[in-house]
C-alpha atoms as a PDB file:
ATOM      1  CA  UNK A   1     -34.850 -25.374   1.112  1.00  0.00           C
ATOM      2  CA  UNK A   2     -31.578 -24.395  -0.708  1.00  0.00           C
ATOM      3  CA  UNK A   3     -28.958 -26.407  -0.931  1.00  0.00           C
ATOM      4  CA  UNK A   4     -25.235 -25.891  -0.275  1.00  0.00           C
ATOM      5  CA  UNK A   5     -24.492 -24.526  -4.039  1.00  0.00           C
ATOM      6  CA  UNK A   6     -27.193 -22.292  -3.395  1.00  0.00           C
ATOM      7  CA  UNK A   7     -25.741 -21.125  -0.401  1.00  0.00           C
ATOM      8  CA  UNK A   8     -22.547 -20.530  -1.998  1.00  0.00           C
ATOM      9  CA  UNK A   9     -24.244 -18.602  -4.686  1.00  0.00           C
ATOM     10  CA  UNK A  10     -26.363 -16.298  -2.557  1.00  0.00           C
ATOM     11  CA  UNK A  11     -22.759 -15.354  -0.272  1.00  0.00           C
ATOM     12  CA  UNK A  12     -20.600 -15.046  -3.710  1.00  0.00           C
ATOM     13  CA  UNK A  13     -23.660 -12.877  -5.080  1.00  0.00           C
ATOM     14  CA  UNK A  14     -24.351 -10.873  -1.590  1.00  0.00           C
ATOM     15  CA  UNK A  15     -20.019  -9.935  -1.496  1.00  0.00           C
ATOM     16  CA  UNK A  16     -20.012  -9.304  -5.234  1.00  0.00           C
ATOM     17  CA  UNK A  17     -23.029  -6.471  -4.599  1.00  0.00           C
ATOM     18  CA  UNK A  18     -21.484  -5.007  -1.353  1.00  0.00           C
ATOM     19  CA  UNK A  19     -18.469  -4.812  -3.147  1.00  0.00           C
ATOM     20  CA  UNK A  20     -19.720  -3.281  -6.826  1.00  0.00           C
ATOM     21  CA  UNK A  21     -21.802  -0.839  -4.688  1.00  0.00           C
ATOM     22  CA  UNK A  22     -19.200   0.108  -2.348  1.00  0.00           C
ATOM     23  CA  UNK A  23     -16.921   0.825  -5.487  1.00  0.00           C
ATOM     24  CA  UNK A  24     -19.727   2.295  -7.403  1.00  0.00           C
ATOM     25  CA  UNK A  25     -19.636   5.003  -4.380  1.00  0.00           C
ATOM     26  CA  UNK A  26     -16.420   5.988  -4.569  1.00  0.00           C
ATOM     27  CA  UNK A  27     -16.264   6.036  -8.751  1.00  0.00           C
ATOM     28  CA  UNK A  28     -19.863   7.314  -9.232  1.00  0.00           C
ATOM     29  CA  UNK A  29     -20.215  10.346  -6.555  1.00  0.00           C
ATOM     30  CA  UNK A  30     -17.157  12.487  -8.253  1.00  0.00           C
ATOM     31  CA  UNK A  31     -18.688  11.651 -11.894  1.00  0.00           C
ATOM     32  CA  UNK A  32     -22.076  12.517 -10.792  1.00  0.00           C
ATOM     33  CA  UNK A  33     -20.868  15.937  -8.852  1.00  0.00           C
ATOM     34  CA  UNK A  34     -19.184  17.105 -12.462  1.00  0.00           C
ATOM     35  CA  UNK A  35     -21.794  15.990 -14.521  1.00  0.00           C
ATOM     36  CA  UNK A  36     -24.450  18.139 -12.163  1.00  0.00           C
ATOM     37  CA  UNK A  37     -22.590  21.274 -11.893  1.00  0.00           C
ATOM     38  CA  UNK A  38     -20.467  21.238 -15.550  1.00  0.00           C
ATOM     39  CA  UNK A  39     -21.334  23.689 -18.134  1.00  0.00           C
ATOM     40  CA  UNK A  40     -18.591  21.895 -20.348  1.00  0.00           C
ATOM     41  CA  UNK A  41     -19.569  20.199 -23.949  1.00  0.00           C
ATOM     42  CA  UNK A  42     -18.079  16.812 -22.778  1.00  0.00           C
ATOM     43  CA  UNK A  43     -21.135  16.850 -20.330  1.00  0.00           C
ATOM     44  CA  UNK A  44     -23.197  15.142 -23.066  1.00  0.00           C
ATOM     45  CA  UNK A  45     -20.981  12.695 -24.174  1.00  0.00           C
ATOM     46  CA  UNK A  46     -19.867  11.697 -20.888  1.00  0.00           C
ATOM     47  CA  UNK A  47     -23.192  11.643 -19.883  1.00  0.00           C
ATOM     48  CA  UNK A  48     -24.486   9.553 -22.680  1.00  0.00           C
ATOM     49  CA  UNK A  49     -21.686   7.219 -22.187  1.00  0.00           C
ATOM     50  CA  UNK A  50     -22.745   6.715 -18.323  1.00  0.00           C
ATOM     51  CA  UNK A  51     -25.765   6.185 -19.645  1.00  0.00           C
ATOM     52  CA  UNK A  52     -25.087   3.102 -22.046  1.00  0.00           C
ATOM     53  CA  UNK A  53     -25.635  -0.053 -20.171  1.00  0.00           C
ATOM     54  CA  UNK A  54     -29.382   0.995 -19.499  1.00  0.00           C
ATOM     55  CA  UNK A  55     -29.899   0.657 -23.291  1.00  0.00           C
ATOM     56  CA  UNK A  56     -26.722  -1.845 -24.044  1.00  0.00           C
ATOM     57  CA  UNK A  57     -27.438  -5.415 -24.017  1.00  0.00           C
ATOM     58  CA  UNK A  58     -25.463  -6.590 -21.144  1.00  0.00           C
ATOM     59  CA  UNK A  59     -24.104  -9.572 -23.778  1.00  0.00           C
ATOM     60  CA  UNK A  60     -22.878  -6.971 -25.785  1.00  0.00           C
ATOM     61  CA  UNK A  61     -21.020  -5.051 -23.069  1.00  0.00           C
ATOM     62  CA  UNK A  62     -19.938  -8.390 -21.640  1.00  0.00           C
ATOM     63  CA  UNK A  63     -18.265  -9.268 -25.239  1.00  0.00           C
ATOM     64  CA  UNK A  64     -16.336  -5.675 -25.242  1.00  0.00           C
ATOM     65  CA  UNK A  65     -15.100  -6.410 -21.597  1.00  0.00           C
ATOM     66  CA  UNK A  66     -14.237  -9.596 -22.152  1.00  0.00           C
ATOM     67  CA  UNK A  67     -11.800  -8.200 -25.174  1.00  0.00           C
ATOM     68  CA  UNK A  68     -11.410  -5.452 -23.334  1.00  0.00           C
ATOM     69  CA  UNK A  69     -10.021  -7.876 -20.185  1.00  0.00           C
ATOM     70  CA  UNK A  70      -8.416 -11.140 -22.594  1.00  0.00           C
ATOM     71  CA  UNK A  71      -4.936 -11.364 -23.076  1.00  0.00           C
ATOM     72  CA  UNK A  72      -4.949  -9.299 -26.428  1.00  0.00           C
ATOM     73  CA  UNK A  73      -6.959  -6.250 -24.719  1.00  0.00           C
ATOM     74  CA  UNK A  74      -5.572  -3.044 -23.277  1.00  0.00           C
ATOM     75  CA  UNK A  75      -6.461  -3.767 -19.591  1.00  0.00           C
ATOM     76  CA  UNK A  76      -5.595  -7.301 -20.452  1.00  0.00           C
ATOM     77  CA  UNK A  77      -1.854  -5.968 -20.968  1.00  0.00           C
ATOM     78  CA  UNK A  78      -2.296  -4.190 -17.781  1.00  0.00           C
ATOM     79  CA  UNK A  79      -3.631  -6.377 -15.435  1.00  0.00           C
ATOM     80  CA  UNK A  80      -0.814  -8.809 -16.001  1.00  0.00           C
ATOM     81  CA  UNK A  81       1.908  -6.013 -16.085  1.00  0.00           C
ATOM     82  CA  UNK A  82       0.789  -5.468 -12.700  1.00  0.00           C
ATOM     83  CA  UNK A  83       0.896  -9.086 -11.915  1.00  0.00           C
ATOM     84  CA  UNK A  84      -2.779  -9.291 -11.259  1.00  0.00           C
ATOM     85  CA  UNK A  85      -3.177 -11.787 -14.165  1.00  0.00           C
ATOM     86  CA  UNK A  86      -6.198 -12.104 -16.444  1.00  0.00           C
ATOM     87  CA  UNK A  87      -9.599 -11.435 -14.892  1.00  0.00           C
ATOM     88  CA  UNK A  88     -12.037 -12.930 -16.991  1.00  0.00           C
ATOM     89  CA  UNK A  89     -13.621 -16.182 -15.052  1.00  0.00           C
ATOM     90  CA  UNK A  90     -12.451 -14.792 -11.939  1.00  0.00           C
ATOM     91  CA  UNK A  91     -14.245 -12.718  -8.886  1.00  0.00           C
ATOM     92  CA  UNK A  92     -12.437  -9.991  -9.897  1.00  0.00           C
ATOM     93  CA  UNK A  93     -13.328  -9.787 -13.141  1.00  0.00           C
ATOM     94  CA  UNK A  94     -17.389  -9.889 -12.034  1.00  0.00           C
ATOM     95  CA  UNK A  95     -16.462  -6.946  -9.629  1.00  0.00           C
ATOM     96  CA  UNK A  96     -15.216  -5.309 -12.615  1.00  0.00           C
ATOM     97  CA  UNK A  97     -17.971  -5.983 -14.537  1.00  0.00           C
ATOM     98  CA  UNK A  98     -20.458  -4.994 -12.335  1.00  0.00           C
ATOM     99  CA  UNK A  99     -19.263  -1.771 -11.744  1.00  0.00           C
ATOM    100  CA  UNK A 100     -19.783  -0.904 -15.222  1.00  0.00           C
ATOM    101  CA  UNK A 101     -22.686  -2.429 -15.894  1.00  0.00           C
ATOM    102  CA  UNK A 102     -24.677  -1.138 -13.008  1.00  0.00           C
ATOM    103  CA  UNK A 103     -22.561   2.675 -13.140  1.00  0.00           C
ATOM    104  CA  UNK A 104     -25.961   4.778 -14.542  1.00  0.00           C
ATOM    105  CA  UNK A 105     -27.778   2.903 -11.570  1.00  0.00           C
ATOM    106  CA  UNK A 106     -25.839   5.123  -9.125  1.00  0.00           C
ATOM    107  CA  UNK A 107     -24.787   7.916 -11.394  1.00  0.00           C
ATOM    108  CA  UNK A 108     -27.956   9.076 -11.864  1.00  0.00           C
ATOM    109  CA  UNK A 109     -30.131   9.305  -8.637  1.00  0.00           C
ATOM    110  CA  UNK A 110     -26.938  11.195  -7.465  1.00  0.00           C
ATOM    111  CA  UNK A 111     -26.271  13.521 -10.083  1.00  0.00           C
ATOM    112  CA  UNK A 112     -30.583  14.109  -9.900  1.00  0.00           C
ATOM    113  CA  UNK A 113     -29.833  14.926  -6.266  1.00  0.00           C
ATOM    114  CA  UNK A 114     -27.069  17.011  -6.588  1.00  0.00           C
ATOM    115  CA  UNK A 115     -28.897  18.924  -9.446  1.00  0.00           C
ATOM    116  CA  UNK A 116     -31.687  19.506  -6.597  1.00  0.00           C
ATOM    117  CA  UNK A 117     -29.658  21.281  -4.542  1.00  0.00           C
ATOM    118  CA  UNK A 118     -29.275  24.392  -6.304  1.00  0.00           C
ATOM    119  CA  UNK A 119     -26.575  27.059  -6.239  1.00  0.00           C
ATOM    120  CA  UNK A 120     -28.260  28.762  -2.858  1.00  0.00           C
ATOM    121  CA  UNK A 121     -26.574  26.760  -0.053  1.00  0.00           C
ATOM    122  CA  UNK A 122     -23.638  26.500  -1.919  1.00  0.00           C
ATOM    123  CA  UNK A 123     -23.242  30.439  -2.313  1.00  0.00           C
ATOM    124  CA  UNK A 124     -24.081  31.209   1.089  1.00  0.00           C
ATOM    125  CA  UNK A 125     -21.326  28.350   2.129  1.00  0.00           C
ATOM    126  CA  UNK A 126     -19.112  30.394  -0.047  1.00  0.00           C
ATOM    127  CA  UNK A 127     -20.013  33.936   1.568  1.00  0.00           C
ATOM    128  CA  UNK A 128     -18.676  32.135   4.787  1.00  0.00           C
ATOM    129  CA  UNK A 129     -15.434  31.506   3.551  1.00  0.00           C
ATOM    130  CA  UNK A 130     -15.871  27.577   2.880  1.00  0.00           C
ATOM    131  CA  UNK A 131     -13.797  25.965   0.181  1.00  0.00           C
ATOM    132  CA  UNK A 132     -14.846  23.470  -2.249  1.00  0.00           C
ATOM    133  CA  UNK A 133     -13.955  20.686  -0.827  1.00  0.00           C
ATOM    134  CA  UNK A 134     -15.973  22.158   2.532  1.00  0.00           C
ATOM    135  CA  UNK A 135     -19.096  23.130   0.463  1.00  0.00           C
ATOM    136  CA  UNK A 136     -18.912  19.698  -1.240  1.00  0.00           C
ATOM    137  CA  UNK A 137     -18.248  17.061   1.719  1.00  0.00           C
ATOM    138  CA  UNK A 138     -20.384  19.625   4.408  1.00  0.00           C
ATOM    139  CA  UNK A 139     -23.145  20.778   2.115  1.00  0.00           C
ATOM    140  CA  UNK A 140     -23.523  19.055  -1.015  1.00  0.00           C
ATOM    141  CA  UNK A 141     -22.888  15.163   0.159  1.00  0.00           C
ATOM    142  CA  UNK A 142     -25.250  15.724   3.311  1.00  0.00           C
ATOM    143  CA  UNK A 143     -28.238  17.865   1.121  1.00  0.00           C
ATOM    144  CA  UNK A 144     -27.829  14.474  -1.188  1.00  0.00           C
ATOM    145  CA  UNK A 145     -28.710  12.224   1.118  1.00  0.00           C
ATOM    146  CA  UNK A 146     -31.614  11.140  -0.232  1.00  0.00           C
ATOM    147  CA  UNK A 147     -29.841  10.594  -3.489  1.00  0.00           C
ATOM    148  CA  UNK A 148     -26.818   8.494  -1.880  1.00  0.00           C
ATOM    149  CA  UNK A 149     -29.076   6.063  -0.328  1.00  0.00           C
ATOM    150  CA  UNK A 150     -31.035   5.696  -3.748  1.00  0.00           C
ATOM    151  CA  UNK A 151     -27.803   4.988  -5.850  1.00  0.00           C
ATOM    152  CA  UNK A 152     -26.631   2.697  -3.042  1.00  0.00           C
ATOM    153  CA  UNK A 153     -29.998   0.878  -2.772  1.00  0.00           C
ATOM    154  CA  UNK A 154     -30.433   0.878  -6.829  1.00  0.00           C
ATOM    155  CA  UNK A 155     -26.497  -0.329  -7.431  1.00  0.00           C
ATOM    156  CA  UNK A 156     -26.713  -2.892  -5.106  1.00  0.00           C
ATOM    157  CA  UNK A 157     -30.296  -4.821  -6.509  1.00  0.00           C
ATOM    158  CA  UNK A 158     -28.827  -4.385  -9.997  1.00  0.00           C
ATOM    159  CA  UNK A 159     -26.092  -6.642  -9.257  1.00  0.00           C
ATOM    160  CA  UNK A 160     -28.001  -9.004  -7.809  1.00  0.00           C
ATOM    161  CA  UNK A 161     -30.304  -9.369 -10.702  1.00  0.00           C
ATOM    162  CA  UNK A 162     -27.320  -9.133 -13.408  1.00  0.00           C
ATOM    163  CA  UNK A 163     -26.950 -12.802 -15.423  1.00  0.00           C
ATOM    164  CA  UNK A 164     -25.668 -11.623 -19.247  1.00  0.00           C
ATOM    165  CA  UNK A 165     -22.830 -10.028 -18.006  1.00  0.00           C
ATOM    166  CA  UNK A 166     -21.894 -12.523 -15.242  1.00  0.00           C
ATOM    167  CA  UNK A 167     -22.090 -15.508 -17.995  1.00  0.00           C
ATOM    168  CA  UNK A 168     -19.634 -13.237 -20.846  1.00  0.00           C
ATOM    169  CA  UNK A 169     -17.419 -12.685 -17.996  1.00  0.00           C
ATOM    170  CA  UNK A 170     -17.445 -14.959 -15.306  1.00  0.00           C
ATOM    171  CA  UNK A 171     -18.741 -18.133 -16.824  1.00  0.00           C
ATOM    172  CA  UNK A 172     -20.748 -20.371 -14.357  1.00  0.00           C
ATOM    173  CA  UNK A 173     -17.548 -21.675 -11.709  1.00  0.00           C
ATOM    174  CA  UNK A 174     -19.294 -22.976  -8.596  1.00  0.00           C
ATOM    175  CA  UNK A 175     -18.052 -20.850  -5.360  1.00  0.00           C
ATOM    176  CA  UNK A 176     -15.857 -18.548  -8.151  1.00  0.00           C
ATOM    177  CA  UNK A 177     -18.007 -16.775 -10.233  1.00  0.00           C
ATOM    178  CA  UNK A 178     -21.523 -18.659  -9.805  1.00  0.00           C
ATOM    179  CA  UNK A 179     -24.442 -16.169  -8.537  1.00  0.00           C
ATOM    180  CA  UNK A 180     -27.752 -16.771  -8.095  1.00  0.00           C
ATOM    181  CA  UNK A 181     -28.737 -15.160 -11.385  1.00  0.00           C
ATOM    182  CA  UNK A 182     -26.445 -18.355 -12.683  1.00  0.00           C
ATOM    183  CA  UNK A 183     -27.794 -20.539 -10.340  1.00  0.00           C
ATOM    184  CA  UNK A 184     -31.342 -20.644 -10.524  1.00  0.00           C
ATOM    185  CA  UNK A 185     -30.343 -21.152 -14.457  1.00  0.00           C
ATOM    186  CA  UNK A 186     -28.454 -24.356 -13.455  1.00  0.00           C
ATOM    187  CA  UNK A 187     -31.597 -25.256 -11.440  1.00  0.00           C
ATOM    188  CA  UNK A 188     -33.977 -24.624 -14.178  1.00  0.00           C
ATOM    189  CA  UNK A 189     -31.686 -26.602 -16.961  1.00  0.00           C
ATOM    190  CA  UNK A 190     -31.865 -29.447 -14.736  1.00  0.00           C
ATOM    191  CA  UNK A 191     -35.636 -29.528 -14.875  1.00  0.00           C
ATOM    192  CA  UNK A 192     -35.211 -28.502 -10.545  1.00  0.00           C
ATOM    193  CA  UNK A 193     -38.346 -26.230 -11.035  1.00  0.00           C
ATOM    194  CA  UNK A 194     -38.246 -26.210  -6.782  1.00  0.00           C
ATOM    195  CA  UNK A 195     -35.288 -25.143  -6.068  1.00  0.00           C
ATOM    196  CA  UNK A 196     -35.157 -22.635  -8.832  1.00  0.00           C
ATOM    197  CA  UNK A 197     -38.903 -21.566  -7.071  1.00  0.00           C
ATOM    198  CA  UNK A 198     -36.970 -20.908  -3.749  1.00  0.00           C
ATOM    199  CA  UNK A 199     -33.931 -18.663  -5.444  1.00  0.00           C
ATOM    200  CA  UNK A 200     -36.297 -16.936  -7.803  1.00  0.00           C
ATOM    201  CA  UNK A 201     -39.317 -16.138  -5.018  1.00  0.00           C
ATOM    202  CA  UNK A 202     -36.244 -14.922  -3.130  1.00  0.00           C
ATOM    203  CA  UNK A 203     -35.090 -12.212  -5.661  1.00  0.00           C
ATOM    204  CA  UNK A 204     -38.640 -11.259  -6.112  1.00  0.00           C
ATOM    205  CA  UNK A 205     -39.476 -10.399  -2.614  1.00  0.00           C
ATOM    206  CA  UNK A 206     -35.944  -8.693  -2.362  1.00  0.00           C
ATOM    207  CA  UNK A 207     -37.050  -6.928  -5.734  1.00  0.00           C
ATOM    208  CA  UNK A 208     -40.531  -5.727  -4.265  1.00  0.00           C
ATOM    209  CA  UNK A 209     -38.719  -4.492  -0.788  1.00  0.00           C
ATOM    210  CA  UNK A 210     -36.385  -2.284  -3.043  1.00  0.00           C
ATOM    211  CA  UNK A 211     -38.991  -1.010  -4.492  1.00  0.00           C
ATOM    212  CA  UNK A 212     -40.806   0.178  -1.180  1.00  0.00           C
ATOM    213  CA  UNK A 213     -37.307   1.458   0.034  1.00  0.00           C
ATOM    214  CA  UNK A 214     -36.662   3.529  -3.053  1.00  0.00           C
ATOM    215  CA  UNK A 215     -40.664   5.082  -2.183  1.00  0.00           C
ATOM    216  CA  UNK A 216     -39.445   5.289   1.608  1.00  0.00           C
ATOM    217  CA  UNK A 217     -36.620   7.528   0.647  1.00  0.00           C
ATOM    218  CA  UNK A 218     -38.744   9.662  -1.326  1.00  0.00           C
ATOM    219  CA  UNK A 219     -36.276   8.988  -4.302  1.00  0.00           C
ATOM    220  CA  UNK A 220     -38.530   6.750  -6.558  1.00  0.00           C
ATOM    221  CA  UNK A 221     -39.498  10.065  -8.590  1.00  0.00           C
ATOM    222  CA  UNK A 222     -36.144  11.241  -8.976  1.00  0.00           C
ATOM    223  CA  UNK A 223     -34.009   7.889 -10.194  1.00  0.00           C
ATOM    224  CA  UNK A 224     -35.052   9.093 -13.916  1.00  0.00           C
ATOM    225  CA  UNK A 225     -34.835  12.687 -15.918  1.00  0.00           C
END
C-alpha cells in the first residue's frame, strides 16, 4: 500500500496536472484557433515551435527553462521584479514547466478539430449577422468538442508521466516539487521494488484508461497530422 510520501506525491502530481491542463486551456485554444484558420508565413514557424517538446528532450528544455527562470535569465529578472521570486525548485516553477512541455499535447488535437470544421458553419453564422467572437465561442468551441476533451484528456496524462523536466526544474523536494514520476525513482534507488510496483501499476492502468477515453471520444485518429 503507499505510504504517506506517496500520498503526498500522487496529490502534488494530481494539482500540478489540473492546474497545467487548466492553463494549457486557456493558452492553447487561442494558439490553436490562429494556427487552424491563418494563411500567414509565421504559421510554420509558430507551428514548428509548438511542436518542439514532442521531439526535444525534456532535459534539454528543462536546462533552457531553468536559465530561462535562474536569476541571470529574462523571466528570472521578471519574476522577482514582480516580487514573485525565483521559481526554479518551487510548485510554481513545475506549473510553468509543464505548460510548456506538454503545450503540442493540447495544441494539436484542437487545432486538428478546429481544422475539421470547415468554413461552412462559420459562413452561414456570418450570413446571420454573428460576429467573431459569436461564430467562435457559439460555433467553433462547441463543433470542437471532441477536440477540447482530447487536448484536456492528452495535457493532463502528459503531466503525470513527465520526470526530465520535473528533476531540471523542480528537483526532488518532498510535498514541494516531488511527483510520482520522482517518486517511484526514490522507491526504485532504494532497492523498494514494491512500492515502486504500486506507483508504477498505478500510472499504467491510468495510462491504458486514457487510452480507451481518447478511442471513446472518437479523437484517437485525429491527435496526429
Amino acid at each position: 500500500m503507499p505510504g504517506p510520501d506517496d500520498w503526498s506525491a500522487i496529490r502534488l502530481t494530481l494539482a500540478l496536472a489540473t492546474l497545467t491542463v487548466s492553463l494549457l486551456l486557456l493558452l492553447g485554444t487561442p494558439i490553436a484557433w490562429w494556427l487552424a484558420r491563418s494563411r500567414s508565413w509565421w504559421k510554420g514557424p509558430v507551428g514548428a515551435l509548438v511542436a518542439l517538446p514532442i521531439v526535444l528532450p525534456p532535459t534539454v528544455l528543462g536546462f533552457y527553462l531553468l536559465l530561462a527562470l535562474g536569476p541571470q535569465g529574462p523571466l528570472g529578472h521578471l519574476t522577482q521584479a514582480l516580487g514573485l521570486g525565483l521559481l526554479p525548485f518551487t510548485f510554481p516553477g513545475l506549473v510553468v514547466a509543464s505548460v510548456f512541455y506538454s503545450l503540442p499535447f493540447v495544441v494539436q488535437p484542437l487545432q486538428n478539430a478546429f481544422e475539421a470544421i470547415g468554413e461552412g458553419p462559420l459562413e452561414t453564422a456570418a450570413t446571420l449577422r454573428a460576429g467573431p467572437w459569436d461564430r467562435f465561442f457559439h460555433v467553433a468551441l462547441p463543433l470542437a468538442r471532441p477536440g477540447l476533451l482530447s487536448g484536456a484528456v492528452l495535457g493532463f496524462a502528459h503531466t503525470i508521466g513527465e520526470f526530465g523536466i520535473v528533476l531540471m526544474i523542480g528537483g526532488n523536494i518532498p510535498g514541494r516539487t516531488r511527483v510520482v514520476s520522482m517518486q517511484i525513482y526514490n522507491h526504485v534507488e532504494a532497492l523498494e521494488y514494491g512500492a515502486a510496483h504500486a506507483l508504477a501499476g498505478g500510472l499504467l492502468v491510468f495510462s491504458f484508461l486514457v487510452l480507451m477515453a481518447m478511442h471513446a471520444l472518437g479523437g484517437s485518429r485525429r491527435v496526429w497530422r
